[in-house]
N, C-alpha and C. Protein backbone atom coordinates (compact mmCIF):
# COMPACT_ATOMS: atom_id res chain seq x y z
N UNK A 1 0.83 -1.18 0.00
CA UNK A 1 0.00 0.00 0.00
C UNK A 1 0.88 1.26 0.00
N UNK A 2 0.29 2.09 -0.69
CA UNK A 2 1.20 3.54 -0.76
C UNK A 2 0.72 4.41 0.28
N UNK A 3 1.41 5.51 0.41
CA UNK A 3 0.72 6.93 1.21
C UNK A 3 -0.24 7.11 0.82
N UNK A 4 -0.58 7.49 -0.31
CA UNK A 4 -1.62 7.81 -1.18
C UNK A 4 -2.55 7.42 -0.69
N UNK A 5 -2.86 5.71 -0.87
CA UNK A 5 -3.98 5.15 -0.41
C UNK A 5 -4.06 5.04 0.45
N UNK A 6 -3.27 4.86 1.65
CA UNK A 6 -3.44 5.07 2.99
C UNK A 6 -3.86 6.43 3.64
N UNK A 7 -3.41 7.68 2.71
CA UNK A 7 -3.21 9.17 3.61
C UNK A 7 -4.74 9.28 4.78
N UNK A 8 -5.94 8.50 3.93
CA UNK A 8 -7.13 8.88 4.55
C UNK A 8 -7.45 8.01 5.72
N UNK A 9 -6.35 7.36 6.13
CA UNK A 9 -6.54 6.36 7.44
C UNK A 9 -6.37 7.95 8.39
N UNK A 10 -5.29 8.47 8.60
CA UNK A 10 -5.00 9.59 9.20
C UNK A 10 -6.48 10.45 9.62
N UNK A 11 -7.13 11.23 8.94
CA UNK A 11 -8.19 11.75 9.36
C UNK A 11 -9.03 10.47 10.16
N UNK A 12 -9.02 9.17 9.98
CA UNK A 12 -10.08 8.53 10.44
C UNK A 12 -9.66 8.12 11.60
N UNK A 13 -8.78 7.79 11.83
CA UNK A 13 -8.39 7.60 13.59
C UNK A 13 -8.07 8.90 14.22
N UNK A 14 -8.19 9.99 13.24
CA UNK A 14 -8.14 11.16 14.17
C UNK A 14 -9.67 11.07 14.72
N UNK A 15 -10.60 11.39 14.25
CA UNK A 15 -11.93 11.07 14.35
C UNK A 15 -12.44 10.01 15.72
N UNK A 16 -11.76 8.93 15.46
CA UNK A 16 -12.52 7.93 16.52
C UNK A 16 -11.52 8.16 17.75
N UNK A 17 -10.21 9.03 17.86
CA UNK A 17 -9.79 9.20 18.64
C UNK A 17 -10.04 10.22 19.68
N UNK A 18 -10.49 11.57 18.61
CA UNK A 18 -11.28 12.51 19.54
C UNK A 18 -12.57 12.11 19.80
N UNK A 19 -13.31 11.29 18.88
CA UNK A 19 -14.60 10.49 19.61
C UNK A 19 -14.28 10.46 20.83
N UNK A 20 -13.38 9.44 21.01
CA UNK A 20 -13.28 8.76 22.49
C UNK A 20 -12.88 9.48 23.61
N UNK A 21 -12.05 10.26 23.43
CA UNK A 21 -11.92 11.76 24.45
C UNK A 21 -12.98 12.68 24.02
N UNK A 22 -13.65 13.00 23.61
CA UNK A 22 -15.09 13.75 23.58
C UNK A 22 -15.91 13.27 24.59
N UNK A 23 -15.97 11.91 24.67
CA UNK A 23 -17.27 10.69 24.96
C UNK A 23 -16.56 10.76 26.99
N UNK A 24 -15.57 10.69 26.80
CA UNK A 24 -14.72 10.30 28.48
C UNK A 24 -13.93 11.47 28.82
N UNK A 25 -13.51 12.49 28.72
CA UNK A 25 -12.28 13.68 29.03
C UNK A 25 -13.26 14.41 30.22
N UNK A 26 -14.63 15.28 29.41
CA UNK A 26 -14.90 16.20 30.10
C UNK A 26 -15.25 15.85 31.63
N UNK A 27 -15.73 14.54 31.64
CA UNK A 27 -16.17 14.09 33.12
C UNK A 27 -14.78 13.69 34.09
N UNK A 28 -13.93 12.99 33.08
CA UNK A 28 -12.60 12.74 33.86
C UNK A 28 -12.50 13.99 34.23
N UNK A 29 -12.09 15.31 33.63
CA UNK A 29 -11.12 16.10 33.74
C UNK A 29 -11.37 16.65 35.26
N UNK A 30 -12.77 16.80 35.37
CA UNK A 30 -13.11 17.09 37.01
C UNK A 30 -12.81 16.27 37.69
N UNK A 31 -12.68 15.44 37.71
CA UNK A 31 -11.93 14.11 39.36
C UNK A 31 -10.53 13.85 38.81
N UNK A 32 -9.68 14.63 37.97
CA UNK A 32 -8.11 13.98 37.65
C UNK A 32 -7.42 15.13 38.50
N UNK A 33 -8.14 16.24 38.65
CA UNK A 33 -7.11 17.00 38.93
C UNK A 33 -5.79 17.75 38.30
N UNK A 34 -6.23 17.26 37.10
CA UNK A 34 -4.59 17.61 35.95
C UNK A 34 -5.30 18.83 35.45
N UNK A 35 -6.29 19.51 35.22
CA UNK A 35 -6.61 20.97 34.56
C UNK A 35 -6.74 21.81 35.75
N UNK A 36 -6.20 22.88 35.27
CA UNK A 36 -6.86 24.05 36.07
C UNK A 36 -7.82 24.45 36.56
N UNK A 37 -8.44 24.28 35.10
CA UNK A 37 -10.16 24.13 35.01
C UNK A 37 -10.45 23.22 34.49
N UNK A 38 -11.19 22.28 34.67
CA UNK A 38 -11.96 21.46 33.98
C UNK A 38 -12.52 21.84 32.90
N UNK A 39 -12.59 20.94 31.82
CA UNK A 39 -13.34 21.86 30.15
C UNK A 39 -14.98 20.87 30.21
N UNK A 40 -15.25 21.83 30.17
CA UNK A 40 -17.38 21.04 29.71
C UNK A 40 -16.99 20.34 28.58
N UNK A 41 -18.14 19.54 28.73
CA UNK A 41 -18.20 18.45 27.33
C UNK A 41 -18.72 19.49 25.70
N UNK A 42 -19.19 20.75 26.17
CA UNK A 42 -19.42 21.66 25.06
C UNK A 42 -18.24 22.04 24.45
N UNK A 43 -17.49 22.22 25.00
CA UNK A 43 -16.20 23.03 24.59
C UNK A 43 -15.46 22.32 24.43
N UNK A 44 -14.69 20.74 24.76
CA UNK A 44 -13.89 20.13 24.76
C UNK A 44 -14.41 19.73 22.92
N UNK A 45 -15.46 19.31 22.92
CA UNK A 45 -16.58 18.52 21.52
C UNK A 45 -16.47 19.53 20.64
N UNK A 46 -16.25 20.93 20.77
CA UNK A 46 -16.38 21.85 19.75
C UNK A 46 -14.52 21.96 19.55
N UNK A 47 -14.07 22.09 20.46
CA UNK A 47 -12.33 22.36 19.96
C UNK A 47 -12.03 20.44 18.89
N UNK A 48 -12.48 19.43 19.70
CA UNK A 48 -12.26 18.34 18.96
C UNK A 48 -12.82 18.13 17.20
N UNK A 49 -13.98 18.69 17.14
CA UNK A 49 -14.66 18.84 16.37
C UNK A 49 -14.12 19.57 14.91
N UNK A 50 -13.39 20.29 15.46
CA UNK A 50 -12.36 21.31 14.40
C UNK A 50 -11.20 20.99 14.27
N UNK A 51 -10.38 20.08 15.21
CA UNK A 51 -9.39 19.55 14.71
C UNK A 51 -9.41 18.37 13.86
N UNK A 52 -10.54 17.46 14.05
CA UNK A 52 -10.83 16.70 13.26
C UNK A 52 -11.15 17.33 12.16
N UNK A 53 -12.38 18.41 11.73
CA UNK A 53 -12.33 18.89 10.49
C UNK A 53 -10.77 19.24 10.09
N UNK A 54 -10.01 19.48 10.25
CA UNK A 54 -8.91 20.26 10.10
C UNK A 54 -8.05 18.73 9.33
N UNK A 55 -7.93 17.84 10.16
CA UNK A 55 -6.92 16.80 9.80
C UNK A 55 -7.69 16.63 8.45
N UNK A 56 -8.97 16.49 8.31
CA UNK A 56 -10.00 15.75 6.84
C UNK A 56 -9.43 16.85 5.69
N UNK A 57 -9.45 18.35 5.81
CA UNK A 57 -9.54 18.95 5.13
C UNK A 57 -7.58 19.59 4.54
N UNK A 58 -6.30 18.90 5.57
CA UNK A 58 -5.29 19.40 5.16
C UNK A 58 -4.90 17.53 4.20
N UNK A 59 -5.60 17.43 4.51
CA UNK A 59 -5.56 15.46 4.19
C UNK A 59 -5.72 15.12 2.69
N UNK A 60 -7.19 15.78 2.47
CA UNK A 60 -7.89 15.93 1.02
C UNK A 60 -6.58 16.99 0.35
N UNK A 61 -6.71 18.11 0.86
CA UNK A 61 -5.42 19.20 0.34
C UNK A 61 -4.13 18.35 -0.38
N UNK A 62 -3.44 17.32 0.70
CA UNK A 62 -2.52 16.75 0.67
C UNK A 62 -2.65 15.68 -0.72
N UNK A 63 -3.47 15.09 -0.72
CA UNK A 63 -3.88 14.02 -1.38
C UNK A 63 -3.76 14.47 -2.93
N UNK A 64 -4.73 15.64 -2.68
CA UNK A 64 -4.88 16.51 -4.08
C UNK A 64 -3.33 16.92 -4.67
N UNK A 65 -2.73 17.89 -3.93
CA UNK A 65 -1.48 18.52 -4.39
C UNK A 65 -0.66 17.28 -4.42
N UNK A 66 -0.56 16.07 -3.98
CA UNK A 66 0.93 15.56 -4.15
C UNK A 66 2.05 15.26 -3.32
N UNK A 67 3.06 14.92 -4.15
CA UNK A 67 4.44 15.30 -3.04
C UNK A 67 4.83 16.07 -2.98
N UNK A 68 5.65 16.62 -1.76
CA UNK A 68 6.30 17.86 -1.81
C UNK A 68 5.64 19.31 -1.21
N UNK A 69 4.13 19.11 -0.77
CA UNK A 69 3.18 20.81 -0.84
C UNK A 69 3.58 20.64 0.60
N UNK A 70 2.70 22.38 0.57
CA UNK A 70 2.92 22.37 2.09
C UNK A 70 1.60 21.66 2.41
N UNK A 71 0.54 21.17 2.00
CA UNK A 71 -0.51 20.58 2.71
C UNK A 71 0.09 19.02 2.85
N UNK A 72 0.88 18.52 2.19
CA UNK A 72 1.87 17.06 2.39
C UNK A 72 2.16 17.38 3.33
N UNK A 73 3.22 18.64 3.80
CA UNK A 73 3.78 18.71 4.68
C UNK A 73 2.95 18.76 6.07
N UNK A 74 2.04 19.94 5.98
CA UNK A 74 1.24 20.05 7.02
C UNK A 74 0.66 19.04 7.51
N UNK A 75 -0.11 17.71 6.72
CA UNK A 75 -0.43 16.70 7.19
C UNK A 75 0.36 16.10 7.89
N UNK A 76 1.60 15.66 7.49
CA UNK A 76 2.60 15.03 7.87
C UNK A 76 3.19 15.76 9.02
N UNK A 77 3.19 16.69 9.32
CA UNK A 77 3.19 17.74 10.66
C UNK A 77 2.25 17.22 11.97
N UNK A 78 0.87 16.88 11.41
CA UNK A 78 -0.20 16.56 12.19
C UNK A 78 0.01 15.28 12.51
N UNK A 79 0.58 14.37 11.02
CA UNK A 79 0.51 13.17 11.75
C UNK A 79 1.42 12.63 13.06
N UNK A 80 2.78 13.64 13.03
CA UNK A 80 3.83 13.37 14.05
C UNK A 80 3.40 13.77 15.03
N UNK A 81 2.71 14.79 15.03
CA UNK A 81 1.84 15.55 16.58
C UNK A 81 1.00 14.47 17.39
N UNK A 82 0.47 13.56 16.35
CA UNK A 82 -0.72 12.56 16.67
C UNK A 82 0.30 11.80 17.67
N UNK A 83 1.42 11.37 16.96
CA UNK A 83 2.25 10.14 17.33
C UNK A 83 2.80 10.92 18.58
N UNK A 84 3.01 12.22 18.68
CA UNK A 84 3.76 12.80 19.91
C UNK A 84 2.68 12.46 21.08
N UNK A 85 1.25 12.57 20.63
CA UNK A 85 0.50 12.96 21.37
C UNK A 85 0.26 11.40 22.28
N UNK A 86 0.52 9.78 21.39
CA UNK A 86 -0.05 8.96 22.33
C UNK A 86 1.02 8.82 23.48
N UNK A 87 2.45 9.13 23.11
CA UNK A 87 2.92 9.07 24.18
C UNK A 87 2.51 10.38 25.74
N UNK A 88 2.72 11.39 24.94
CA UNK A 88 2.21 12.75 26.03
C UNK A 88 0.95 13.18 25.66
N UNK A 89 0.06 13.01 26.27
CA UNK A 89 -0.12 12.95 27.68
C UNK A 89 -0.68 11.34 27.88
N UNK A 90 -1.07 10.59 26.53
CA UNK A 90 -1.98 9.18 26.81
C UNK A 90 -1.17 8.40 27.87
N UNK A 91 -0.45 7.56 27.07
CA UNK A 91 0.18 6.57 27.35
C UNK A 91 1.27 7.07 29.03
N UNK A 92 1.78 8.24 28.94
CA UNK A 92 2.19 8.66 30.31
C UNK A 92 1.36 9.17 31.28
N UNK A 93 0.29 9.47 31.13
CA UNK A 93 -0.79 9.78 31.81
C UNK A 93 -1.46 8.65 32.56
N UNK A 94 -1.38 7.58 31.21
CA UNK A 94 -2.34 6.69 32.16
C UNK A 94 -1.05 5.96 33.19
N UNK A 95 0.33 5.63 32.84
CA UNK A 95 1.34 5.09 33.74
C UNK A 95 1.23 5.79 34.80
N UNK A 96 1.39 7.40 35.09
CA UNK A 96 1.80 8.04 36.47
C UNK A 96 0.28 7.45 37.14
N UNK A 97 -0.65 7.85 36.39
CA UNK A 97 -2.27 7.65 37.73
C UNK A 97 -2.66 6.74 37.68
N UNK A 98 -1.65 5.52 36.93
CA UNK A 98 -2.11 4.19 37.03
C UNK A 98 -3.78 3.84 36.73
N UNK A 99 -4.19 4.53 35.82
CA UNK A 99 -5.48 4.01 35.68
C UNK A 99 -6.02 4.75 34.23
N UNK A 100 -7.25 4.44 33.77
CA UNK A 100 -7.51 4.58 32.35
C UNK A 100 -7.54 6.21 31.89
N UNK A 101 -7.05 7.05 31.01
CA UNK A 101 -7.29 7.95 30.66
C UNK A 101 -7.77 8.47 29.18
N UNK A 102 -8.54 9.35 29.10
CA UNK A 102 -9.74 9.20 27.74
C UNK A 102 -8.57 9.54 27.21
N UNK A 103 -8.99 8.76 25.63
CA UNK A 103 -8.23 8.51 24.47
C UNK A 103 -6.95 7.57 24.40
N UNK A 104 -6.40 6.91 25.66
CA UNK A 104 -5.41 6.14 25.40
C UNK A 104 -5.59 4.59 24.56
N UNK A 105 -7.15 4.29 24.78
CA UNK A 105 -7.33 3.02 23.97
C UNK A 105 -7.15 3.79 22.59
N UNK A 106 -7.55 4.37 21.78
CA UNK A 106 -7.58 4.76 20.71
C UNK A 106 -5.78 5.39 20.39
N UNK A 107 -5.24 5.73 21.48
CA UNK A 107 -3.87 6.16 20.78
C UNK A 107 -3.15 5.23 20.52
N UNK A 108 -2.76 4.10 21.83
CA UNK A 108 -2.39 3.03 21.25
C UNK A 108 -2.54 1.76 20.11
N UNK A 109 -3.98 1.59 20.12
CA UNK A 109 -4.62 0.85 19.41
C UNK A 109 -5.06 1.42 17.74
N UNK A 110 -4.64 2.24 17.64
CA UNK A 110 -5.05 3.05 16.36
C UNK A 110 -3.96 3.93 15.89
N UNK A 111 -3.72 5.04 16.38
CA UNK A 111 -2.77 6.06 16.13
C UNK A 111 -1.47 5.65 15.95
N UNK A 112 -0.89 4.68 17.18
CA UNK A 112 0.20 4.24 16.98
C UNK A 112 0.74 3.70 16.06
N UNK A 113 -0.17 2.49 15.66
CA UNK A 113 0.29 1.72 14.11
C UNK A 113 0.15 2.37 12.97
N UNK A 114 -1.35 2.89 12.67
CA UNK A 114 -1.57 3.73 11.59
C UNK A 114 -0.97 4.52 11.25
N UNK A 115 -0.17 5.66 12.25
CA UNK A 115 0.60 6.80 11.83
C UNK A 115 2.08 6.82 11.95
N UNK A 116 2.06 5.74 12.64
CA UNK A 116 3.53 4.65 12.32
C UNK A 116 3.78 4.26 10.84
N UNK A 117 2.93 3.49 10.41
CA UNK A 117 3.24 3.78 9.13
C UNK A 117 2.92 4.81 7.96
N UNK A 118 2.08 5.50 8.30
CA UNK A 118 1.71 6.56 7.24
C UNK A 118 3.28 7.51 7.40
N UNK A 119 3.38 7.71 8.62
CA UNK A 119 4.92 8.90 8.09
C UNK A 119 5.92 7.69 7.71
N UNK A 120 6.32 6.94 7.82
CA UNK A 120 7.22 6.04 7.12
C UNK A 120 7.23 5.38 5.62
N UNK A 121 5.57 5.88 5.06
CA UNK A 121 5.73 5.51 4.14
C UNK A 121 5.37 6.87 3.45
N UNK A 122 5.45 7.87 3.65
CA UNK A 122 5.55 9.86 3.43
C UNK A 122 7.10 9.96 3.31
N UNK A 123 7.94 8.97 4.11
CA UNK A 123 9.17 9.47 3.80
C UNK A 123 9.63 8.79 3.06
N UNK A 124 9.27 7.27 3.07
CA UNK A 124 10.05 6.11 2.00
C UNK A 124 9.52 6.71 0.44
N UNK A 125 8.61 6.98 0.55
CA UNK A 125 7.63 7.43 -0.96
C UNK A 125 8.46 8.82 -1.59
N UNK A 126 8.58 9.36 -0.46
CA UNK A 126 9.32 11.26 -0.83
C UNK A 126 8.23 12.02 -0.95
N UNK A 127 7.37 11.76 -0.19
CA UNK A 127 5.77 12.93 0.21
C UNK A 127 6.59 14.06 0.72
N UNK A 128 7.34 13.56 2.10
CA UNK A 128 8.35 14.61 2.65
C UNK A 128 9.09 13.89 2.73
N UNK A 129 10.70 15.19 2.90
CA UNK A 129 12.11 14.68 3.36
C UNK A 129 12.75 16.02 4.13
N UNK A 130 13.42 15.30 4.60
CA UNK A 130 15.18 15.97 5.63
C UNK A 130 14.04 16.95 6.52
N UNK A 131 15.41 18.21 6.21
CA UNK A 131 14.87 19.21 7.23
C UNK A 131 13.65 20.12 7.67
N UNK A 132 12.86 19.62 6.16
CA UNK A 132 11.66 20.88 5.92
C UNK A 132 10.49 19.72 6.55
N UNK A 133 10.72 18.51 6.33
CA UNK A 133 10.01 17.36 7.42
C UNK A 133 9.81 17.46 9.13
N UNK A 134 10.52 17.59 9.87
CA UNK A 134 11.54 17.97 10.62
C UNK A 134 10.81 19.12 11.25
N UNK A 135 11.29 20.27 10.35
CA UNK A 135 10.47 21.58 10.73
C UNK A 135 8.56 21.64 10.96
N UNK A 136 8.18 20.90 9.80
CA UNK A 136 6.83 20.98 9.91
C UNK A 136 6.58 20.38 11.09
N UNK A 137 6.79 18.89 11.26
CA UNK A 137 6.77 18.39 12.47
C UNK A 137 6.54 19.00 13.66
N UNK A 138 7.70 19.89 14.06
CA UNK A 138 7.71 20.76 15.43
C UNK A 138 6.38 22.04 15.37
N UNK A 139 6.35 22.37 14.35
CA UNK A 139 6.17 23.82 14.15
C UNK A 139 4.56 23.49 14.01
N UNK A 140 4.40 22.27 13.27
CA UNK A 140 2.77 22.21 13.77
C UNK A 140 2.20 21.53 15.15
N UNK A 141 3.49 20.56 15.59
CA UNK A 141 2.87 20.37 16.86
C UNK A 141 2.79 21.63 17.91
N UNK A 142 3.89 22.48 17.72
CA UNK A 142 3.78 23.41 18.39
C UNK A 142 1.98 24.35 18.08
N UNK A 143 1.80 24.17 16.64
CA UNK A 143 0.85 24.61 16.78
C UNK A 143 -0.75 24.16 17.09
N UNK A 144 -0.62 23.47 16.75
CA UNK A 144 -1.37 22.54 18.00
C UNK A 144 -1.68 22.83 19.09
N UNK A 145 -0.28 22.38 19.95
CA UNK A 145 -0.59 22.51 21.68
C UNK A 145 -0.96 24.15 21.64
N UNK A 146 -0.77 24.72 21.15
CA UNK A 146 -0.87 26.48 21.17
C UNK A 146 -2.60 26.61 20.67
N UNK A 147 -2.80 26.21 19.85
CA UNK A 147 -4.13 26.39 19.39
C UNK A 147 -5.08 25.77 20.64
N UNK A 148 -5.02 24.85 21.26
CA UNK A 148 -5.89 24.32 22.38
C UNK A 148 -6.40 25.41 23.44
N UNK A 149 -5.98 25.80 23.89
CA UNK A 149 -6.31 26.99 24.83
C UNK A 149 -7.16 27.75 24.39
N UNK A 150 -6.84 28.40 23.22
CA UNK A 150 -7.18 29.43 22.63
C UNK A 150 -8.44 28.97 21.87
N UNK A 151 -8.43 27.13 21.48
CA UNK A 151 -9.64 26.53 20.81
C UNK A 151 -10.99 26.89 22.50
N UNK A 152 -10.23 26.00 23.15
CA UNK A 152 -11.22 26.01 24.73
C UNK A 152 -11.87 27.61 25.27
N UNK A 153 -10.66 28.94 25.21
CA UNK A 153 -11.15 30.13 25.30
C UNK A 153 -12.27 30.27 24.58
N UNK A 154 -12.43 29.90 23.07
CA UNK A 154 -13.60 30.47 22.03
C UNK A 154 -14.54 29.83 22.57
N UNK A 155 -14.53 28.51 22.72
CA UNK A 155 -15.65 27.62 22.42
C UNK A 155 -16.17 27.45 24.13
N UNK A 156 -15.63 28.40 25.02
CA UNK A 156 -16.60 28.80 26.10
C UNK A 156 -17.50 30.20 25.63
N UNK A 157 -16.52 30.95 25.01
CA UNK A 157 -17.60 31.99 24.98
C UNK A 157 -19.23 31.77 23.94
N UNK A 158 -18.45 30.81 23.27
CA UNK A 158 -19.38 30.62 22.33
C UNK A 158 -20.45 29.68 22.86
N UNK A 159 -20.47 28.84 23.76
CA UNK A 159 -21.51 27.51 24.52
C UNK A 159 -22.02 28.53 25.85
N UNK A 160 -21.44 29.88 25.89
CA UNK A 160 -22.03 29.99 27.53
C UNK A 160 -23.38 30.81 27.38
């Protein structure tokens, strides 16, 4: 199987992954103690909701343009974020509190393999390479974790 035909696994375990933290986060987040504030199930469902649109729509982009775009890249940005993400906070989250935390079945069980191979076969293929790989990587996970706050700020004012 190529990137190509695979690229659209990516949006779809993004999907059943924020499902599953949509469905379990907002109620955890009040008895974990790990937020400041706890996020309502309105606001957590509306920031998830747009990142999922977001992965579908830089995905299709990607698919369309080819090798080499920045929507290749940008995907491939998202997909390393994904892979950053089952280790921090899933998979270490659930080790320190020793107990289940929303979205870790879906990071391990989905994200891990799937986007295990989708960037390995983005780089074996030449979707992306070297340093401009590299860069997207950081620069969208960074944007990412940066966009969350600022997703949760809107999408209170907007549910209250």
């Amino acid at each position: 199987m190529s990137f190509r035909t695979l690229a659209w696994a990516f949006p779809l375990v993004v999907t059943l992954h924020n499902a599953e933290e949509a469905l379990w986060l907002p109620g955890w987040s009040e008895r974990a103690g790990l937020w400041k504030t706890p996020v309502s199930a309105g606001v957590f469902r509306l920031a998830a909701t747009i990142l999922t649109v977001i992965a579908f729509v830089v995905t299709g982009l990607s698919v369309v343009s080819g090798k080499q775009t920045v929507w290749t890249y940008l995907t491939f940005g998202y997909m390393v974020a994904m892979l950053a993400n089952v280790l921090i906070p899933h998979v270490a989250g659930a080790i320190a509190l020793r107990r289940y935390t929303p979205g870790v079945v879906t990071a391990v069980a989905l994200n891990l393999p799937v986007l295990s191979l989708l960037v390995v076969l983005a780089l074996r293929e030449g979707y992306v390479s070297g340093w401009k790989a590299i860069a997207y990587s950081i620069g969208v996970t960074a944007l990412l974790l940066l966009s969350l706050p600022a997703l949760f700020k809107w999408g209170k004012a907007r549910t209250s």
